[in-house]
PDB file of N, CA and C in Angstrom:
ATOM      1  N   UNK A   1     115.315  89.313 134.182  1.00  0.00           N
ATOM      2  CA  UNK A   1     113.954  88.944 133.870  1.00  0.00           C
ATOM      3  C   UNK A   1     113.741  89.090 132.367  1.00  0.00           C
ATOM      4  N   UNK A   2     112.765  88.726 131.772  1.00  0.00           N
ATOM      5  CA  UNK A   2     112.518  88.154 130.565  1.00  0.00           C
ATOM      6  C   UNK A   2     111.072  89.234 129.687  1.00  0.00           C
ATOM      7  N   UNK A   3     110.903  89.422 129.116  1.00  0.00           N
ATOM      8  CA  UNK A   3     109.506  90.048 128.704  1.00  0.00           C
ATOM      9  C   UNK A   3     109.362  89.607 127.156  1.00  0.00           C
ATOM     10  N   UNK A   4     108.093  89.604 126.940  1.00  0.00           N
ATOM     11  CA  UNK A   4     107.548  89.283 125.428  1.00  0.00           C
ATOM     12  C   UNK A   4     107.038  90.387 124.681  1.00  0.00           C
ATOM     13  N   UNK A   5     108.075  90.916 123.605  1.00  0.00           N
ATOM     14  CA  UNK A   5     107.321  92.116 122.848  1.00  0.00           C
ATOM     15  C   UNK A   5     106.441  91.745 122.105  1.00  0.00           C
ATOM     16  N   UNK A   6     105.796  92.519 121.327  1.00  0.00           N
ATOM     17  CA  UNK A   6     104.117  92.428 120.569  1.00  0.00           C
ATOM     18  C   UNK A   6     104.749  91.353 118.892  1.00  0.00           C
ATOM     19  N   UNK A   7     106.004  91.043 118.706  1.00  0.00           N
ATOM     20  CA  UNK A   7     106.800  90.634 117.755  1.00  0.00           C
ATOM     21  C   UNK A   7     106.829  88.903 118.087  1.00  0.00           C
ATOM     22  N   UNK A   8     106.595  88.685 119.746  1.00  0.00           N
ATOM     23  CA  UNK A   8     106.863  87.148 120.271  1.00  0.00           C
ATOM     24  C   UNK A   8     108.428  86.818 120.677  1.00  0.00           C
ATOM     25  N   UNK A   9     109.272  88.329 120.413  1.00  0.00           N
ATOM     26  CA  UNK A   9     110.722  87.909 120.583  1.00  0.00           C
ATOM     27  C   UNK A   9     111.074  87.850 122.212  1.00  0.00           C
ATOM     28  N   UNK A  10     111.718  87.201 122.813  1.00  0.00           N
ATOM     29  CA  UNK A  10     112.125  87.474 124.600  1.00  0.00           C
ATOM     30  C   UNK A  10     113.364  88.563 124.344  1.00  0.00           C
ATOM     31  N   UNK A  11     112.744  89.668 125.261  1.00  0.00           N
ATOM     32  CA  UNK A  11     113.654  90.407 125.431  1.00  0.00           C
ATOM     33  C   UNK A  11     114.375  90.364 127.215  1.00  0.00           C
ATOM     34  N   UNK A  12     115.284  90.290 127.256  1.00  0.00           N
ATOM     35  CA  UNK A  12     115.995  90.497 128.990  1.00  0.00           C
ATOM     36  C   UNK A  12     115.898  91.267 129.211  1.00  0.00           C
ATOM     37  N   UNK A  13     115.676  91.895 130.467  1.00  0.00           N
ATOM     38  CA  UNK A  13     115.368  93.507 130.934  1.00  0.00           C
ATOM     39  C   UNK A  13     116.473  93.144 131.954  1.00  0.00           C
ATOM     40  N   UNK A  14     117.202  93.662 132.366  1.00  0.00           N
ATOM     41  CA  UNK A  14     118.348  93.764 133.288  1.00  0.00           C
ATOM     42  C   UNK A  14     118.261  95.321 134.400  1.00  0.00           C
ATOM     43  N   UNK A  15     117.764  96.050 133.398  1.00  0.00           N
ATOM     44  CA  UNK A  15     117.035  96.946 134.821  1.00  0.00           C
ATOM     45  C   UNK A  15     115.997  97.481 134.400  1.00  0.00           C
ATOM     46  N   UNK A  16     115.354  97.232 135.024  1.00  0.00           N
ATOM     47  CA  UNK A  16     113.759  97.744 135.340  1.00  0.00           C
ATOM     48  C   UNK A  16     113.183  99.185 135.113  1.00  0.00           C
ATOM     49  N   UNK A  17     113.877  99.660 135.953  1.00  0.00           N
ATOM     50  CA  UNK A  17     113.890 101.272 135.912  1.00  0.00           C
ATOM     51  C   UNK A  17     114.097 101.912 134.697  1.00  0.00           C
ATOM     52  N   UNK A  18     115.173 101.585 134.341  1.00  0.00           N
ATOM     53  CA  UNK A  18     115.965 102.145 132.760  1.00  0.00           C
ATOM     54  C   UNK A  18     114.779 101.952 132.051  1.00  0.00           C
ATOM     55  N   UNK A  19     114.760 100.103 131.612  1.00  0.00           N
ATOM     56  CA  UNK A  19     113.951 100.118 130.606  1.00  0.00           C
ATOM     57  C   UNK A  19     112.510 100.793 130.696  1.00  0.00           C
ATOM     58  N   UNK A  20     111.918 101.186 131.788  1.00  0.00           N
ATOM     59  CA  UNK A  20     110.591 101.754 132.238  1.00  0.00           C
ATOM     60  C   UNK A  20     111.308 103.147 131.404  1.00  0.00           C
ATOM     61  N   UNK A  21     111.508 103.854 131.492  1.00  0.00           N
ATOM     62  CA  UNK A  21     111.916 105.048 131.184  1.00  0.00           C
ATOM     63  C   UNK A  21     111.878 105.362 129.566  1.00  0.00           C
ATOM     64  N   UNK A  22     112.776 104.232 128.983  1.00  0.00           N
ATOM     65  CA  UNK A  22     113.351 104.332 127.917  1.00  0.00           C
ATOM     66  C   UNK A  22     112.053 104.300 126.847  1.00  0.00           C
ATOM     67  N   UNK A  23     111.100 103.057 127.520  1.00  0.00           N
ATOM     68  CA  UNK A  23     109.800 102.772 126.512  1.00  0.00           C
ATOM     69  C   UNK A  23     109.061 104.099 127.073  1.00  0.00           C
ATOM     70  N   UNK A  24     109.195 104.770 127.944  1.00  0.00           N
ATOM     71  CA  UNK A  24     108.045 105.995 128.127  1.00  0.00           C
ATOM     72  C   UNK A  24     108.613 107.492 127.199  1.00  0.00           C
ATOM     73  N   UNK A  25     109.941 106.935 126.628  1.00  0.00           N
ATOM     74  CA  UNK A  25     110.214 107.893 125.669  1.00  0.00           C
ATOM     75  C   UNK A  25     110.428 107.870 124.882  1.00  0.00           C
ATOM     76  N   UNK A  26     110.470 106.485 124.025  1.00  0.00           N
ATOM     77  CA  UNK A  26     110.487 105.929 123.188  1.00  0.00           C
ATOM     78  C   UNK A  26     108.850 105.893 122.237  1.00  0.00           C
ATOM     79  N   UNK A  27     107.736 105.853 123.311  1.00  0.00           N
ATOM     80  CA  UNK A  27     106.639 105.938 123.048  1.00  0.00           C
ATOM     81  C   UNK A  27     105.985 107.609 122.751  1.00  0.00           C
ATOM     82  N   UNK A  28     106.575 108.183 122.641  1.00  0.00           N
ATOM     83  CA  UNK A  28     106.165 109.805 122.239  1.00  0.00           C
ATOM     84  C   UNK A  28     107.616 110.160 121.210  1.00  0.00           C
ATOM     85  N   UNK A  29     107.956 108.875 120.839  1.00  0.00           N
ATOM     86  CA  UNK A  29     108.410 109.718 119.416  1.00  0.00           C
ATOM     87  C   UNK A  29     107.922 109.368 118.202  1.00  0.00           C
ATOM     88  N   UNK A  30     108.243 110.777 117.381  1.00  0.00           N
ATOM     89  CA  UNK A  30     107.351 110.705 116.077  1.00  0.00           C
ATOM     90  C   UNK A  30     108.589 111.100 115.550  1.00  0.00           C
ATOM     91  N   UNK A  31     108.513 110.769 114.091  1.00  0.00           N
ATOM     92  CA  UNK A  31     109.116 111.373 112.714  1.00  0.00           C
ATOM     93  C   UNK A  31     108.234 113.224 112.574  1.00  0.00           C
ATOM     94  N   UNK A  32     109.239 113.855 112.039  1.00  0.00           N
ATOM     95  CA  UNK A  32     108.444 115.046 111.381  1.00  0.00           C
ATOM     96  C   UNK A  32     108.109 115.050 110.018  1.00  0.00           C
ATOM     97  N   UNK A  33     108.646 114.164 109.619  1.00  0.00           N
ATOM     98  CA  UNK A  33     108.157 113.679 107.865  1.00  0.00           C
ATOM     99  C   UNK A  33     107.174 112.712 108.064  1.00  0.00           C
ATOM    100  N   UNK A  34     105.993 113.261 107.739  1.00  0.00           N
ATOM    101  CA  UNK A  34     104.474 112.644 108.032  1.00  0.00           C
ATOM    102  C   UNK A  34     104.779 111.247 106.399  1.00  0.00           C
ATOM    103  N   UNK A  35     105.308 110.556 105.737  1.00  0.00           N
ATOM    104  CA  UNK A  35     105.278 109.756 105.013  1.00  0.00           C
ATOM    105  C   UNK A  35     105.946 108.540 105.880  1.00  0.00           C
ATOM    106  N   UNK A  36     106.575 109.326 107.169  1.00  0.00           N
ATOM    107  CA  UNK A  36     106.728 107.829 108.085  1.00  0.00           C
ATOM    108  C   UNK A  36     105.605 107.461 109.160  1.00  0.00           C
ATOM    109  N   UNK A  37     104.098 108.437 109.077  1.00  0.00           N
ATOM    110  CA  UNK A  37     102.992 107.915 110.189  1.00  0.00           C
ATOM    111  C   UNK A  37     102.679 106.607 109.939  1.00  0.00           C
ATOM    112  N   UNK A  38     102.470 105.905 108.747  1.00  0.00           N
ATOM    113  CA  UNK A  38     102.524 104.500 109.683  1.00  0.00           C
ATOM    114  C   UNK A  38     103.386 103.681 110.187  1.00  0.00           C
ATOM    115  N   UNK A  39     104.955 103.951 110.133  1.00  0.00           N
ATOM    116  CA  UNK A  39     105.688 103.186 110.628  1.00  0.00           C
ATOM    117  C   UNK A  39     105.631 103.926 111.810  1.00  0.00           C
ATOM    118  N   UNK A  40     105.168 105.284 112.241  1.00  0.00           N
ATOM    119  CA  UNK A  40     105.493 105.552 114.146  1.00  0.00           C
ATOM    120  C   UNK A  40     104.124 105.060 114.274  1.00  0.00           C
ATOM    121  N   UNK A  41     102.941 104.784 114.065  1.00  0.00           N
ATOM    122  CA  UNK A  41     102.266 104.083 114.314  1.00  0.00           C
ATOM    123  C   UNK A  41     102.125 103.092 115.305  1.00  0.00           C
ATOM    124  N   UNK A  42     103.090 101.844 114.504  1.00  0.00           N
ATOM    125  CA  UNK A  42     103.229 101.049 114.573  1.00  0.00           C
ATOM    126  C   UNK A  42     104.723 100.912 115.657  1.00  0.00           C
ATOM    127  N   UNK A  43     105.118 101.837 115.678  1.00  0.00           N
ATOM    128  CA  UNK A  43     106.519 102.059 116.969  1.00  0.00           C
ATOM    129  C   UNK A  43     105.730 102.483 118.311  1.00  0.00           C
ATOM    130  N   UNK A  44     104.537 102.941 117.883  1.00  0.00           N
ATOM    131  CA  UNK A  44     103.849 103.605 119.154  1.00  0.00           C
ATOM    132  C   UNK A  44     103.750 102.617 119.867  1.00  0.00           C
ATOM    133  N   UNK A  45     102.343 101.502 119.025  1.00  0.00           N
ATOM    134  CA  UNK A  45     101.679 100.610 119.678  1.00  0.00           C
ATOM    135  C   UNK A  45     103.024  99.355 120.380  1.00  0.00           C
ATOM    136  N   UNK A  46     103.938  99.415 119.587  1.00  0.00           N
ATOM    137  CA  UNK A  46     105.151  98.724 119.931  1.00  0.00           C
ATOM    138  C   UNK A  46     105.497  99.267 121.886  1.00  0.00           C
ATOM    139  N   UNK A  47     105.944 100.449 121.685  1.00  0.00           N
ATOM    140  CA  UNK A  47     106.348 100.937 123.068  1.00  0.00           C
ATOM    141  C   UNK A  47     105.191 100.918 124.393  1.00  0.00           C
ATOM    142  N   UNK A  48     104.082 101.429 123.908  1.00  0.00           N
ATOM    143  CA  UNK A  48     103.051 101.667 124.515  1.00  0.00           C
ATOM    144  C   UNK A  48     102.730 100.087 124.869  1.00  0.00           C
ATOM    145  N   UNK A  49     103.052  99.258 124.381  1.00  0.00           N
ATOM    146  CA  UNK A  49     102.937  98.062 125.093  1.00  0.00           C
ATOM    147  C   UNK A  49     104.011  97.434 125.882  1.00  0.00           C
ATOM    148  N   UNK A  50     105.080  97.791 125.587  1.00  0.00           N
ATOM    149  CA  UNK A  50     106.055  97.083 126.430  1.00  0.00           C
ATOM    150  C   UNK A  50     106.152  98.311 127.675  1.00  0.00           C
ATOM    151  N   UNK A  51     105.778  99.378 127.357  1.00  0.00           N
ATOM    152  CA  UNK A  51     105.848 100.323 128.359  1.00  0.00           C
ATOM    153  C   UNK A  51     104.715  99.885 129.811  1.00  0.00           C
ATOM    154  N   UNK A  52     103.926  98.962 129.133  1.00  0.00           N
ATOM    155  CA  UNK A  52     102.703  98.118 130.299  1.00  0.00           C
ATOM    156  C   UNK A  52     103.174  97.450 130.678  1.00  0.00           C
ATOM    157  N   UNK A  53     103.871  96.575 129.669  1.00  0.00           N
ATOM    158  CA  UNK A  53     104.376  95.508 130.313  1.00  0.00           C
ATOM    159  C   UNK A  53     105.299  95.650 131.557  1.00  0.00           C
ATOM    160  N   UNK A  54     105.968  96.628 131.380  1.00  0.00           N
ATOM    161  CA  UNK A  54     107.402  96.681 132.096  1.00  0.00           C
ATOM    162  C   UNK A  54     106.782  96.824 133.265  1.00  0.00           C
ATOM    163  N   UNK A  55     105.852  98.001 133.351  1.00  0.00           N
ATOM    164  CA  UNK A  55     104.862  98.643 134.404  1.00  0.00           C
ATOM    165  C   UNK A  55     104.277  97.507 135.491  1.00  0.00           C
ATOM    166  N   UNK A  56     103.976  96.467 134.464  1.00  0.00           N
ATOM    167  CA  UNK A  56     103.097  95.612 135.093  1.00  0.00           C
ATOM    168  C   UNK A  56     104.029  94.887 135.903  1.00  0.00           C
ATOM    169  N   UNK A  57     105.256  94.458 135.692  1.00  0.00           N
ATOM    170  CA  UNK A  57     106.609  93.558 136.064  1.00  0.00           C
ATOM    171  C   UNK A  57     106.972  94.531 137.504  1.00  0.00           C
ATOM    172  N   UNK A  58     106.978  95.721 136.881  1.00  0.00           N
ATOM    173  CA  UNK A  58     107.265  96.325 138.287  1.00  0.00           C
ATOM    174  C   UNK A  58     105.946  96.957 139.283  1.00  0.00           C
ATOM    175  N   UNK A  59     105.115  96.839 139.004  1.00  0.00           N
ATOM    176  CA  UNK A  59     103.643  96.018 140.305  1.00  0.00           C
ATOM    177  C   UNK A  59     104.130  95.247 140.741  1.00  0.00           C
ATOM    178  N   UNK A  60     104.307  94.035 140.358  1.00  0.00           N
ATOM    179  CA  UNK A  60     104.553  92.833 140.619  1.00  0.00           C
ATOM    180  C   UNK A  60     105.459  92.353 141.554  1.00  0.00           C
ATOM    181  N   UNK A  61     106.772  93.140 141.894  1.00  0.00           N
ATOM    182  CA  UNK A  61     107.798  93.614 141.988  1.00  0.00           C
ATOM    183  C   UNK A  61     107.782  93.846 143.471  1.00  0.00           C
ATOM    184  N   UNK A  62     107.225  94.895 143.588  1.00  0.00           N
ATOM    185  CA  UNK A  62     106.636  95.817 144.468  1.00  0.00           C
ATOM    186  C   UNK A  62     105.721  94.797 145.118  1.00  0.00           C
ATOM    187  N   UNK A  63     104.908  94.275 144.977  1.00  0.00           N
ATOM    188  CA  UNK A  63     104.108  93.924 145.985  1.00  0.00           C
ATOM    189  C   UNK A  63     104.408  92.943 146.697  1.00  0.00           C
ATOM    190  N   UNK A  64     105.441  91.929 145.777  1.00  0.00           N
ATOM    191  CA  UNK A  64     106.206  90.720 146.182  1.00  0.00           C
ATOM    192  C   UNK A  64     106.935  91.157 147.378  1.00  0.00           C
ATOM    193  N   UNK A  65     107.715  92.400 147.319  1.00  0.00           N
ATOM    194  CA  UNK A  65     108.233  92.965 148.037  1.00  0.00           C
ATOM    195  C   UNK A  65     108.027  93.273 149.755  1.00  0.00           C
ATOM    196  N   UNK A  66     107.186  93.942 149.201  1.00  0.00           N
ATOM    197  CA  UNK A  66     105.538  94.239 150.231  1.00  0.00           C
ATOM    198  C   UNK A  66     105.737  92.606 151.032  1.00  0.00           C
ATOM    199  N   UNK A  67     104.628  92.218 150.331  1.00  0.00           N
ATOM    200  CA  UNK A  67     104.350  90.807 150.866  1.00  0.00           C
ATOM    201  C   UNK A  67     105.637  90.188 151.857  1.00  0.00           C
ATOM    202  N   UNK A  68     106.778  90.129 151.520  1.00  0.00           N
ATOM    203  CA  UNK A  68     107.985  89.551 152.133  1.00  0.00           C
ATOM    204  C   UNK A  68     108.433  90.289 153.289  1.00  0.00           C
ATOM    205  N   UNK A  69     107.509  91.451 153.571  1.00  0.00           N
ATOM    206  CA  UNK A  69     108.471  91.835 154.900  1.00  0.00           C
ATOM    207  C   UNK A  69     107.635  91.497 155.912  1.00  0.00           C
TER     208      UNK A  69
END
């Protein structure tokens, strides 16, 4: 499956799970040298969105699922 980061690039997600994980820890990291807060900033809003996204793919997922039995 396919997803659109906040950049417009297609990224492939090949597993679901992983990548769910990876953006939920990816999204609570910071630098300890505060002269990089706006670039984690800007890594936050990065993760914190694909971390929905992914979320949302796997709703989606799930209910399709649901639905088919």
């Amino acid at each position: 499956m396919k997803i659109t980061d906040l950049n417009g690039c297609s990224i492939e997600v090949t597993n679901l799970k992983e990548a769910i994980e990876m953006a939920r820890q990816y999204k609570k990291y910071r630098h300890e040298d505060k002269s990089f807060s706006e670039f984690d900033k800007r890594q936050k809003a990065y993760w914190e969105d694909m971390h929905e996204k992914l979320k949302a793919i796997k709703k989606q997922v799930t209910i399709t699922k649901i639905e088919k039995q």
